[in-house]
Protein backbone atom coordinates (compact mmCIF):
# COMPACT_ATOMS: atom_id res chain seq x y z
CA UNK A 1 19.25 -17.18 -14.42
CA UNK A 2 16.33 -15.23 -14.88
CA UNK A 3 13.46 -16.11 -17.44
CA UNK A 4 13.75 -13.91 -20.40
CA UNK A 5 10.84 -12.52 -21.88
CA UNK A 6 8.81 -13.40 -24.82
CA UNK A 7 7.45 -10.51 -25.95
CA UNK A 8 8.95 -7.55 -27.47
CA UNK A 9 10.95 -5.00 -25.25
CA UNK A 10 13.32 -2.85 -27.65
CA UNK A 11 11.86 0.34 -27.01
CA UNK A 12 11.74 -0.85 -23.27
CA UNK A 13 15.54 -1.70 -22.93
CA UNK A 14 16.55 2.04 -25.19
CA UNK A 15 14.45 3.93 -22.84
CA UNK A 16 16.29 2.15 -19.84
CA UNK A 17 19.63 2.99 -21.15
CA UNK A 18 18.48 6.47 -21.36
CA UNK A 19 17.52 6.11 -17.97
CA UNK A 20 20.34 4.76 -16.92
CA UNK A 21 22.51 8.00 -17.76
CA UNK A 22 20.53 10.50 -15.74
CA UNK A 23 19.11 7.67 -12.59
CA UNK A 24 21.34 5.38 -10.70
CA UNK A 25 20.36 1.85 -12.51
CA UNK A 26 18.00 3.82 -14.49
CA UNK A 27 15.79 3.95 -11.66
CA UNK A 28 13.86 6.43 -9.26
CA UNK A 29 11.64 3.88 -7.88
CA UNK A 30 13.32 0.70 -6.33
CA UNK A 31 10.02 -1.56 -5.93
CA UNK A 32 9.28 -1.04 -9.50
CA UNK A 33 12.71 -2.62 -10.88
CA UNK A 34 13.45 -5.74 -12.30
CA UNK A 35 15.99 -7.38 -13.88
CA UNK A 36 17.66 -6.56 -16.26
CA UNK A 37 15.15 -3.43 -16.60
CA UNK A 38 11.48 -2.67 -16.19
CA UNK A 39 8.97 -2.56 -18.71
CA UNK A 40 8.07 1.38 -19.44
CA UNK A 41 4.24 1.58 -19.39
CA UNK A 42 3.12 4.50 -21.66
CA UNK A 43 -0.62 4.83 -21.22
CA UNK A 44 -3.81 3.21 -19.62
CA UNK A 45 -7.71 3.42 -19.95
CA UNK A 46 -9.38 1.04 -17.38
CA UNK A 47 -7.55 -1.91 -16.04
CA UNK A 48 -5.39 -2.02 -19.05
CA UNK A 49 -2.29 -0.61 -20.16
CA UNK A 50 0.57 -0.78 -22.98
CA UNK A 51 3.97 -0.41 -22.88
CA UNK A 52 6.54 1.37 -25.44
CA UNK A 53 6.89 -1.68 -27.31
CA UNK A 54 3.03 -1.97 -28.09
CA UNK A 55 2.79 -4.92 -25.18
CA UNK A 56 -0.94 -4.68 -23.67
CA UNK A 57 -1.55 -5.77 -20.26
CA UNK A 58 -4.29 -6.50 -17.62
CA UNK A 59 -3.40 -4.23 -14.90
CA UNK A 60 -3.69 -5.89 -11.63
CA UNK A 61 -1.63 -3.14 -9.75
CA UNK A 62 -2.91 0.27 -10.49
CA UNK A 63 -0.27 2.27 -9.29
CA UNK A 64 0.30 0.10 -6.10
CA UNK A 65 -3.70 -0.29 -5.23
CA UNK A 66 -3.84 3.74 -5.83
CA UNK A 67 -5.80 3.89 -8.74
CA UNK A 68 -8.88 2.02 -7.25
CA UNK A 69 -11.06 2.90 -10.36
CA UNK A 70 -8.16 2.20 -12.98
CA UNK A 71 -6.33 4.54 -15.49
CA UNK A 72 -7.88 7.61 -16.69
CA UNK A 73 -11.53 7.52 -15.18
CA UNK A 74 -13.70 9.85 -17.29
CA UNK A 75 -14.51 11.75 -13.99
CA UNK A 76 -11.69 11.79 -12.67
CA UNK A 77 -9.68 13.09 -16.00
CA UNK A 78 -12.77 15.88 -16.20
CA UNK A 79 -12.07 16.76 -12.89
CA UNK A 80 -8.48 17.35 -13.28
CA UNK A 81 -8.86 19.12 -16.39
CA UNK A 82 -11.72 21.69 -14.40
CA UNK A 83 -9.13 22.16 -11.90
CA UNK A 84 -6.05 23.00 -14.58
CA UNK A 85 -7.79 25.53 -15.91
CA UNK A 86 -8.26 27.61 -12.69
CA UNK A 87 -4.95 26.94 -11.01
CA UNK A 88 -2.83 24.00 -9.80
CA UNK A 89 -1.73 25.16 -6.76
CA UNK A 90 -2.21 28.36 -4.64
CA UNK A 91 -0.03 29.11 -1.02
CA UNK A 92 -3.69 29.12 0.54
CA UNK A 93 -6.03 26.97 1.74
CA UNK A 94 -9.22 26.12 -0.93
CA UNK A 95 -12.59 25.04 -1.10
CA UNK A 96 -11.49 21.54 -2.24
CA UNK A 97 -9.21 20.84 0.80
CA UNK A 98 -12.66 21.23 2.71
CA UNK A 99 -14.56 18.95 0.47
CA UNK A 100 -12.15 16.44 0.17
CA UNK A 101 -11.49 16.20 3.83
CA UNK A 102 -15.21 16.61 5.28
CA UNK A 103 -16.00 13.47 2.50
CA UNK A 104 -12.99 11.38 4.55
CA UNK A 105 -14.26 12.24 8.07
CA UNK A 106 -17.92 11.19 6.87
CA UNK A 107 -16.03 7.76 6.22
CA UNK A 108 -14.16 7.68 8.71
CA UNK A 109 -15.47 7.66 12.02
CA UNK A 110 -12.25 8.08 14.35
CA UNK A 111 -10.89 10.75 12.37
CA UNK A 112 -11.95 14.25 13.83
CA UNK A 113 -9.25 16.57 12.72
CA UNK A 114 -7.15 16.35 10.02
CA UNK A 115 -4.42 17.41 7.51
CA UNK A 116 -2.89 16.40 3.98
CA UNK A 117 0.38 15.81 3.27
CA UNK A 118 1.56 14.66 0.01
CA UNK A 119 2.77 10.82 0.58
CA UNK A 120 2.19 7.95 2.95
CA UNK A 121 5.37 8.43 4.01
CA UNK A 122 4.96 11.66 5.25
CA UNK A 123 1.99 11.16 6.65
CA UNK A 124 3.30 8.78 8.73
CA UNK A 125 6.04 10.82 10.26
CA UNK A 126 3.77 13.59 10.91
CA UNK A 127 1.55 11.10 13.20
CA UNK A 128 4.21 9.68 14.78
CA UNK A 129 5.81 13.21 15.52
CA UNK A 130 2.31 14.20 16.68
CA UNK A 131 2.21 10.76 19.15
CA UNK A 132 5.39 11.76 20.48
CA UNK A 133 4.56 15.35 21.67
CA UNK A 134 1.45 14.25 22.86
CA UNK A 135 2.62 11.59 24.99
CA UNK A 136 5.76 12.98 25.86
CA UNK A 137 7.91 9.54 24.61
CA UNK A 138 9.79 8.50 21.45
CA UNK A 139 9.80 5.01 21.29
CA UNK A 140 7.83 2.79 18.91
CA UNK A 141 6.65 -0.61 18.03
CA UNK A 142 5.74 -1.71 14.39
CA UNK A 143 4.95 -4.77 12.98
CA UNK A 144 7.90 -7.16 11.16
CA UNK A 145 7.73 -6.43 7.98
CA UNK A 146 4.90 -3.66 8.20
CA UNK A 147 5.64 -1.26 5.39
CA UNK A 148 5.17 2.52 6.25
CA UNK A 149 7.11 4.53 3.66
CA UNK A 150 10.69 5.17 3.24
CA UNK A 151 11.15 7.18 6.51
CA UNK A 152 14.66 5.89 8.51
CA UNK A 153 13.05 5.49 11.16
CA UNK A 154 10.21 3.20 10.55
CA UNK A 155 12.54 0.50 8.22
CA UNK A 156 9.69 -2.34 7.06
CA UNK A 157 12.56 -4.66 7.51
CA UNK A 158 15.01 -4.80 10.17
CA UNK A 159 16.31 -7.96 10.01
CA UNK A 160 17.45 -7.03 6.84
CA UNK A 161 20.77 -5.52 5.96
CA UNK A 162 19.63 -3.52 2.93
CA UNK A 163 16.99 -2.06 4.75
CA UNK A 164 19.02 -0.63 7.24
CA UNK A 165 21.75 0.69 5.63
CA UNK A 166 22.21 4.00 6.10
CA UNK A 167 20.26 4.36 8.98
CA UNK A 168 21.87 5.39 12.21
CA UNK A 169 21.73 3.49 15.25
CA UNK A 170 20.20 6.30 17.12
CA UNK A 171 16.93 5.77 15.46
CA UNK A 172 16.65 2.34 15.51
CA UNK A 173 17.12 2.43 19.17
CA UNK A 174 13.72 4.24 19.31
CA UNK A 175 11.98 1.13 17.20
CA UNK A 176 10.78 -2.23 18.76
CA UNK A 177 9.04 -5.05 16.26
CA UNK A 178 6.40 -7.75 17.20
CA UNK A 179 5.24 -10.13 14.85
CA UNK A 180 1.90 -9.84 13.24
CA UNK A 181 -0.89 -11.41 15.01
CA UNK A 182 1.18 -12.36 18.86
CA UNK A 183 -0.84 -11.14 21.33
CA UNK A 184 1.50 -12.18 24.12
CA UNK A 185 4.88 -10.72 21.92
CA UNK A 186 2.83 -7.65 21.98
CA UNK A 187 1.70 -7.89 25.77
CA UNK A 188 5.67 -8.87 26.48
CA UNK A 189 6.81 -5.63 24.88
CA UNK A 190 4.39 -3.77 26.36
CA UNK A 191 5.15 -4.66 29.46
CA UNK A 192 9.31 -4.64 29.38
CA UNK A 193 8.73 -0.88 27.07
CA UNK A 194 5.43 0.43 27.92
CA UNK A 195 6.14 3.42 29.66
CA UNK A 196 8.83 4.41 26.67
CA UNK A 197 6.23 3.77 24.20
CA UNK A 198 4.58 6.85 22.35
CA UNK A 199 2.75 4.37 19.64
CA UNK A 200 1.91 1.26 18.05
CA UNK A 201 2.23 1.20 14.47
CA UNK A 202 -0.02 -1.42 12.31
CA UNK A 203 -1.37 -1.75 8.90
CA UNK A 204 -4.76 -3.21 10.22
CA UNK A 205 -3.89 -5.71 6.23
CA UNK A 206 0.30 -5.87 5.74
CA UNK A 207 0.87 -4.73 2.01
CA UNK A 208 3.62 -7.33 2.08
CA UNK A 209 2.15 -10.42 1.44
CA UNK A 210 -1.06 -9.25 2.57
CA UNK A 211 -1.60 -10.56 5.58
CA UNK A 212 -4.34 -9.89 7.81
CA UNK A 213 -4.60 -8.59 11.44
CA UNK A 214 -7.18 -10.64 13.60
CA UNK A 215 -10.01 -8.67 15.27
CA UNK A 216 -8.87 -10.14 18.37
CA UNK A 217 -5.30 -9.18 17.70
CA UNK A 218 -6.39 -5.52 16.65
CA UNK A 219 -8.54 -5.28 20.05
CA UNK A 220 -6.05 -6.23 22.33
CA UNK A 221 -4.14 -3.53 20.47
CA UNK A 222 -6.75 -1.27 21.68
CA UNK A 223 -6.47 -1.78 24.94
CA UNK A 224 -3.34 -2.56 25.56
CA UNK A 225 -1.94 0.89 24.28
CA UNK A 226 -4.84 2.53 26.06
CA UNK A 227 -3.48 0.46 29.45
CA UNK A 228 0.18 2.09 28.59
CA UNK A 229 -0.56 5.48 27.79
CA UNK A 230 0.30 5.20 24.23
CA UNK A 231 -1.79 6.09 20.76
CA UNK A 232 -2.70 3.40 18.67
CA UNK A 233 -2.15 4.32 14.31
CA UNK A 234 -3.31 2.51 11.86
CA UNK A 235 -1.80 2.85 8.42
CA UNK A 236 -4.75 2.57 6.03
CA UNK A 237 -2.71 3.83 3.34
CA UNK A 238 -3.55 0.47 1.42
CA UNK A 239 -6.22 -1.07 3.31
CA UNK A 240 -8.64 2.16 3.14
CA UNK A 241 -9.82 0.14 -0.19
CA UNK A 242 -11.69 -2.52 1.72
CA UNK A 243 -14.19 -0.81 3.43
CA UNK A 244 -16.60 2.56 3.37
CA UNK A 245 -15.05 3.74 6.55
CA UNK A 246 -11.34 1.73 5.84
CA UNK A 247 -10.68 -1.74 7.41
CA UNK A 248 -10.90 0.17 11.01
CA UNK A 249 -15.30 0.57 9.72
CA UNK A 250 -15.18 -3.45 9.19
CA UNK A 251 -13.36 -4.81 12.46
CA UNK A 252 -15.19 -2.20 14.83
CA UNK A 253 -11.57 -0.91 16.67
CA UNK A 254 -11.02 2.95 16.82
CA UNK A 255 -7.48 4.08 16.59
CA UNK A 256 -6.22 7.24 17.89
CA UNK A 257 -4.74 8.40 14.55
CA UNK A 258 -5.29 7.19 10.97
CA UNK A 259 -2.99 7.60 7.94
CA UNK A 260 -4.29 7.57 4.28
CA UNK A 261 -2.38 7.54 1.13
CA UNK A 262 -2.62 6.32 -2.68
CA UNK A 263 -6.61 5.79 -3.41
CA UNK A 264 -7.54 9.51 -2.06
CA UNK A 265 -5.47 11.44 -4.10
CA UNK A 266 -7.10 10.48 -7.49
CA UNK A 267 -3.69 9.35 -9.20
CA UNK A 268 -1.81 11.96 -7.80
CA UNK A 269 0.60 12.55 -4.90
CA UNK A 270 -1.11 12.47 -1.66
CA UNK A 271 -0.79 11.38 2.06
CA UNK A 272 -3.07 12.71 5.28
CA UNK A 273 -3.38 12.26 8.66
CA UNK A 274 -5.96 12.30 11.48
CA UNK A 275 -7.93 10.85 14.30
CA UNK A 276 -8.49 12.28 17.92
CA UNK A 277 -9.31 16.16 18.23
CA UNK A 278 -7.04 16.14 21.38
CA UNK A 279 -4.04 15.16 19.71
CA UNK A 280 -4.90 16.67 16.16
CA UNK A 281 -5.06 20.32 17.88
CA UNK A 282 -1.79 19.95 18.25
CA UNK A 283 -1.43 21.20 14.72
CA UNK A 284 -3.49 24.25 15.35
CA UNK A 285 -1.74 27.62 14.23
CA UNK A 286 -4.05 29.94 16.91
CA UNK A 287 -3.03 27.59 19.73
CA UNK A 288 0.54 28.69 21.50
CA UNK A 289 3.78 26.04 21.29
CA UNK A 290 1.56 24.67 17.89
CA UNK A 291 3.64 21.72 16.05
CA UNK A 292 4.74 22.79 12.81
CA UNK A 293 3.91 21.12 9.38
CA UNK A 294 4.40 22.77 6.27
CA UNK A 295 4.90 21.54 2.74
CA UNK A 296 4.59 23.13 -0.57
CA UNK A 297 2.17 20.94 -2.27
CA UNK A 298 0.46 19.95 0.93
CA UNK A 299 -3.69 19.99 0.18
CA UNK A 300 -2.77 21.32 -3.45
CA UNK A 301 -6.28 22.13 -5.70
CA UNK A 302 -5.10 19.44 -8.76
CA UNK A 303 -4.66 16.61 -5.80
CA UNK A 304 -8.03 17.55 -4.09
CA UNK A 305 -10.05 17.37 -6.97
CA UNK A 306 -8.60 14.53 -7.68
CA UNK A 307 -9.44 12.54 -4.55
CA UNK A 308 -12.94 14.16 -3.72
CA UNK A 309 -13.65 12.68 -7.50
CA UNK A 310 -12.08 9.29 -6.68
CA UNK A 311 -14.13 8.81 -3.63
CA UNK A 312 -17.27 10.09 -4.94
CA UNK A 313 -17.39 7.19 -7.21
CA UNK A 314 -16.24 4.96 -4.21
CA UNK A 315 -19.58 3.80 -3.23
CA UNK A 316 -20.16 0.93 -0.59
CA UNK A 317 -21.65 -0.72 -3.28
CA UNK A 318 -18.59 -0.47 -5.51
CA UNK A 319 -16.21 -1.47 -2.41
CA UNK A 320 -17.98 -4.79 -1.77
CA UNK A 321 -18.11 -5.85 -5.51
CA UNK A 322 -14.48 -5.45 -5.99
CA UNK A 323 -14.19 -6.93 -2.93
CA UNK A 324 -16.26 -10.10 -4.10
CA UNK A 325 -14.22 -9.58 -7.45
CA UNK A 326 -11.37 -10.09 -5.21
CA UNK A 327 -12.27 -12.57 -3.12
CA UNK A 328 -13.15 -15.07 -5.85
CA UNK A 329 -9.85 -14.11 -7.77
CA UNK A 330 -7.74 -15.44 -5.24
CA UNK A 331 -9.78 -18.62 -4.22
CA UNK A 332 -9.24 -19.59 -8.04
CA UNK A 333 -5.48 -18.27 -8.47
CA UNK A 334 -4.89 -20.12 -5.01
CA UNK A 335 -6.68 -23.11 -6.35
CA UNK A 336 -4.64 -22.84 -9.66
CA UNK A 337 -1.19 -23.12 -7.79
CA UNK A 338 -2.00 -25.39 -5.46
CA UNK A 339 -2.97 -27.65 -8.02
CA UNK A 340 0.58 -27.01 -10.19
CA UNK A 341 3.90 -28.25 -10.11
CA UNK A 342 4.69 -25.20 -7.79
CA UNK A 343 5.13 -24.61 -4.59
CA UNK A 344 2.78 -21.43 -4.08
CA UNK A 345 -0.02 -20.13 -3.08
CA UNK A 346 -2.59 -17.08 -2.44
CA UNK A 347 -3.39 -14.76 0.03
CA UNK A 348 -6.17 -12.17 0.21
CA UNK A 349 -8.28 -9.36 1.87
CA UNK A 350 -11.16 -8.19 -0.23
CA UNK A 351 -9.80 -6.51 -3.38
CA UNK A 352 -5.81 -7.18 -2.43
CA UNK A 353 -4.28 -10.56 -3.60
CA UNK A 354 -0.60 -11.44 -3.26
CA UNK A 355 0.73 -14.59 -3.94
CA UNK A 356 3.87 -16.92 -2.31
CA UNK A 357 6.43 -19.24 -3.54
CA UNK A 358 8.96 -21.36 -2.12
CA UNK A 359 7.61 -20.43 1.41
CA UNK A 360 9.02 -20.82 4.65
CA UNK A 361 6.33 -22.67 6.52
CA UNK A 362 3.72 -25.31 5.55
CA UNK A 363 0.44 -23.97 4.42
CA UNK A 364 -0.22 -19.72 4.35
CA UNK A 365 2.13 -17.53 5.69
CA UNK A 366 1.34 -16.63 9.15
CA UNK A 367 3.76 -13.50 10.01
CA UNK A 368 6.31 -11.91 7.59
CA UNK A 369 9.18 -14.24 8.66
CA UNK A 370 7.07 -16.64 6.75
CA UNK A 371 7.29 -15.11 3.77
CA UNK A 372 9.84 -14.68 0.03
CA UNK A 373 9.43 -11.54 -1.27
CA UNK A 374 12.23 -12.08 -3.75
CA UNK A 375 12.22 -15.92 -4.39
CA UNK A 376 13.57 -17.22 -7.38
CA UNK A 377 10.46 -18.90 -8.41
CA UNK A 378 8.64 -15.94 -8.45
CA UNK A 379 10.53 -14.13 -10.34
CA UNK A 380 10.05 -17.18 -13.06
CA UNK A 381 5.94 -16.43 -12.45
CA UNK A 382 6.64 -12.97 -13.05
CA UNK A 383 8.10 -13.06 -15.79
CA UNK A 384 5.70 -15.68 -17.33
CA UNK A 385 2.82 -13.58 -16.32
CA UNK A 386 3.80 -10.32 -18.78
CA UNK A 387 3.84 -12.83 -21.36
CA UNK A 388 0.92 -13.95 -20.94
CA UNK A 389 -0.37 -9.70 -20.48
CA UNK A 390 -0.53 -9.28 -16.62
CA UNK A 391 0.75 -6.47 -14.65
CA UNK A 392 1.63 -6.84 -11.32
CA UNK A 393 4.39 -6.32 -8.58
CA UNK A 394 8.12 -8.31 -8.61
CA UNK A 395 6.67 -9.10 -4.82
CA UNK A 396 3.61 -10.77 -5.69
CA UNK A 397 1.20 -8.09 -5.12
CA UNK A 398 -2.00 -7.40 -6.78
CA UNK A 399 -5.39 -5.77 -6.35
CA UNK A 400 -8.93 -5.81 -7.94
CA UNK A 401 -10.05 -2.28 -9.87
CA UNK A 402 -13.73 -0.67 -10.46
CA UNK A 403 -12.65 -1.22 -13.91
CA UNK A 404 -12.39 -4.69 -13.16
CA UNK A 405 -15.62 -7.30 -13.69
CA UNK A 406 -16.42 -11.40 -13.99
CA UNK A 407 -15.41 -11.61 -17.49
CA UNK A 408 -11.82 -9.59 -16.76
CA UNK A 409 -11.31 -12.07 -14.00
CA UNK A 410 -11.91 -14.91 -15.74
CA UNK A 411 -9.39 -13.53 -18.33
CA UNK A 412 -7.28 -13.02 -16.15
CA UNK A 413 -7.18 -16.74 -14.74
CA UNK A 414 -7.05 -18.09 -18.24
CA UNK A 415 -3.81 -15.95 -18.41
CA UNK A 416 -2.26 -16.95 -15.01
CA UNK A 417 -3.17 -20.98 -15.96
CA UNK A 418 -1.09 -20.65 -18.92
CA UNK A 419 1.96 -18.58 -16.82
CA UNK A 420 1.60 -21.52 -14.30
CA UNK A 421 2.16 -24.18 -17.43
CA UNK A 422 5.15 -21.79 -18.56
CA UNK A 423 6.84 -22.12 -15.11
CA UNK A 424 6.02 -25.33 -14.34
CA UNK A 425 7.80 -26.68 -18.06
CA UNK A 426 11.01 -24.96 -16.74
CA UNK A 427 11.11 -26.20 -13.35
CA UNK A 428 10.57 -29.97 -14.87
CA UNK A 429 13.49 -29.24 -17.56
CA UNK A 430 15.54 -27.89 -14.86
């Protein structure tokens, strides 16, 4: 049975029988529910937020890692507010869409053309659409357990019955998995597939459980699609947080096509796409048999002032202290469980952190089989952690801020010791 709560949650539980008779479950969002209903967050300012009921709360998920500098940055907000006042969104291309996308290229060293959509998910099906008619194949291999929106063909788990439902068989014949970090699996599928292949999908860090791919791993990646024929994307729809350039700037490998999300949108709706002039000119208008890619809101003026104020106040400077922030954060919450009752522990890549109960191999979890996204001890943690006023996903996932500094961390590992004692009490009693 699940732990109840200890703080209050009447307005919470109203609000989600509202929701309830307008959304299926009450719910619009699936990774954001929890039993028997999610809190409803009402504001934020910084790394903090409150919920209907008054409850405050470190936030240690901002949106998913999208709001990298928090709720409500002063710049941001003035930004927005500029941008209101003008317009919101015009049927024609702006002086913001150029900012905001000559700011990523300067980042981003392998992306040379571009264009915005208006979620990672898109994005992603644009560059895979774009790999296809470029290399003149429709097959493609992912990671197990890579996430890369809700697009049917690109499931994040397909050993997995709920993921696949509804999804035809004709598009999951076009998808082959590896598991993260086998460079022979990899070199094996390439070889039985190769010539099918059109791309190899890979968050260069997994937002599920955060694990890491290996510079080696990420190399032979490299090559190995350049051997085949086939473009190598990276979806740095989470990971672009790590590094000036995204985690492709720190490991040194160039992919053909990139896919951003969350962080460069400012708070607001936003995916893009880019990476090799060659295959971006694809998307040309001027140029005859041009792919198509329209959207309302794609490149819209409240979303590009938005990001180009977000990554303004990106620095590198800023990226490597909430990476440090980070980094220290999980040693200690890693530290904490090992030393508990519990069987979990913590992973991390600069500013992400996710932590792991009940797991399926000794020590860290190597590759996504490893992992229990859903385990019934972490939904006990969970719980115990919004008691204790910490915000983060059902899964386990959480990630540092700008807002963030030493003395919020250490708060924050005061907090997670005493959620630790919480859980620990029950599974003794039990």
């Amino acid at each position: 049975m699940d732990m109840p709560l200890d703080i209050p949650t009447e307005r919470s539980s109203q609000l989600a029988q509202r929701l309830r008779r307008s959304l299926p479950g009450g719910d619009t969002r699936t990774s954001t529910y929890y039993a028997p209903f999610p809190l409803s967050l009402s504001e934020g300012k910084g790394c903090r937020v409150r919920d209907v009921d008054g409850n405050e709360f470190i936030d240690l998920l901002s949106n998913f890692t999208a709001l990298v500098h928090g709720h409500a940055p002063d710049t941001v907000v003035r930004s927005l507010h500029e941008q209101a006042l003008m317009g919101t969104a015009f049927p024609a291309p702006g002086e913001a869409q150029a900012s905001l996308a000559e700011a990523i290229r300067d980042r981003v060293a392998s992306i040379e053309l571009m264009r915005f959509t208006n979620s990672g998910s898109e994005a992603i099906m644009m560059a895979v659409r774009a790999a296809r008619s470029f290399t003149g194949r429709a097959a493609i291999i992912k990671i197990d357990g890579g996430y890369h929106g809700s697009w049917e063909q690109v499931p994040m788990d397909v050993g997995s019955e709920a993921s696949l439902r509804g999804i035809p068989d004709s598009s999951l014949d076009l998808l082959h998995t590896v598991p993260m970090n086998d460079v022979q699996a990899l070199e094996n599928m390439f070889a039985l597939r190769g010539s099918e292949i059109a791309a190899f999908l890979i968050e260069p860090v997994m937002g599920e459980g955060v694990l890491v791919a290996s510079d080696d791993y990420l190399a032979a990646a490299k090559e190995l699609t350049e051997e085949y024929g086939a473009l190598l994307v990276f979806d740095e729809v989470i990971s672009f947080r790590l590094g000036f350039g995204g985690r492709q700037g720190q490991v040194g490998v160039k992919p053909d096509l990139t896919t951003l999300g969350k962080l460069i949108g400012g708070g607001l709706p936003v995916g893009a796409f880019g990476g090799r002039r060659d295959v971006m000119e694809s998307f040309d208008p001027t140029r005859p048999g041009n792919l198509e890619h329209a959207g309302t809101y794609n490149g819209n003026a409240m979303t590009m002032a938005a990001g180009l104020a977000t990554l303004d106040l990106l620095s590198a400077d800023e990226i490597g202290r909430i990476n440090s922030l980070g980094e220290h954060f999980t040693a200690e919450l890693d530290r904490l469980l090992v030393q508990s009752a519990l069987d979990g522990r913590a992973t991390g890549c600069g500013s992400l952190t996710h932590v792991h109960f009940e797991l399926n191999s000794e020590g860290m979890p190597a590759k996504f089989a490893d992992m229990r996204l859903s385990s019934p001890l972490l939904k006990q943690f969970h719980r115990a952690s919004l008691d204790q006023g910490l915000f983060f996903a059902t899964r386990g996932l959480m990630c540092m801020s700008t807002a963030m500094d030493e003395e919020v961390v250490d708060e924050m590992l005061g907090a997670f010791t005493l959620a630790i004692e919480k859980v620990e009490g029950k599974v003794r009693v039990g």
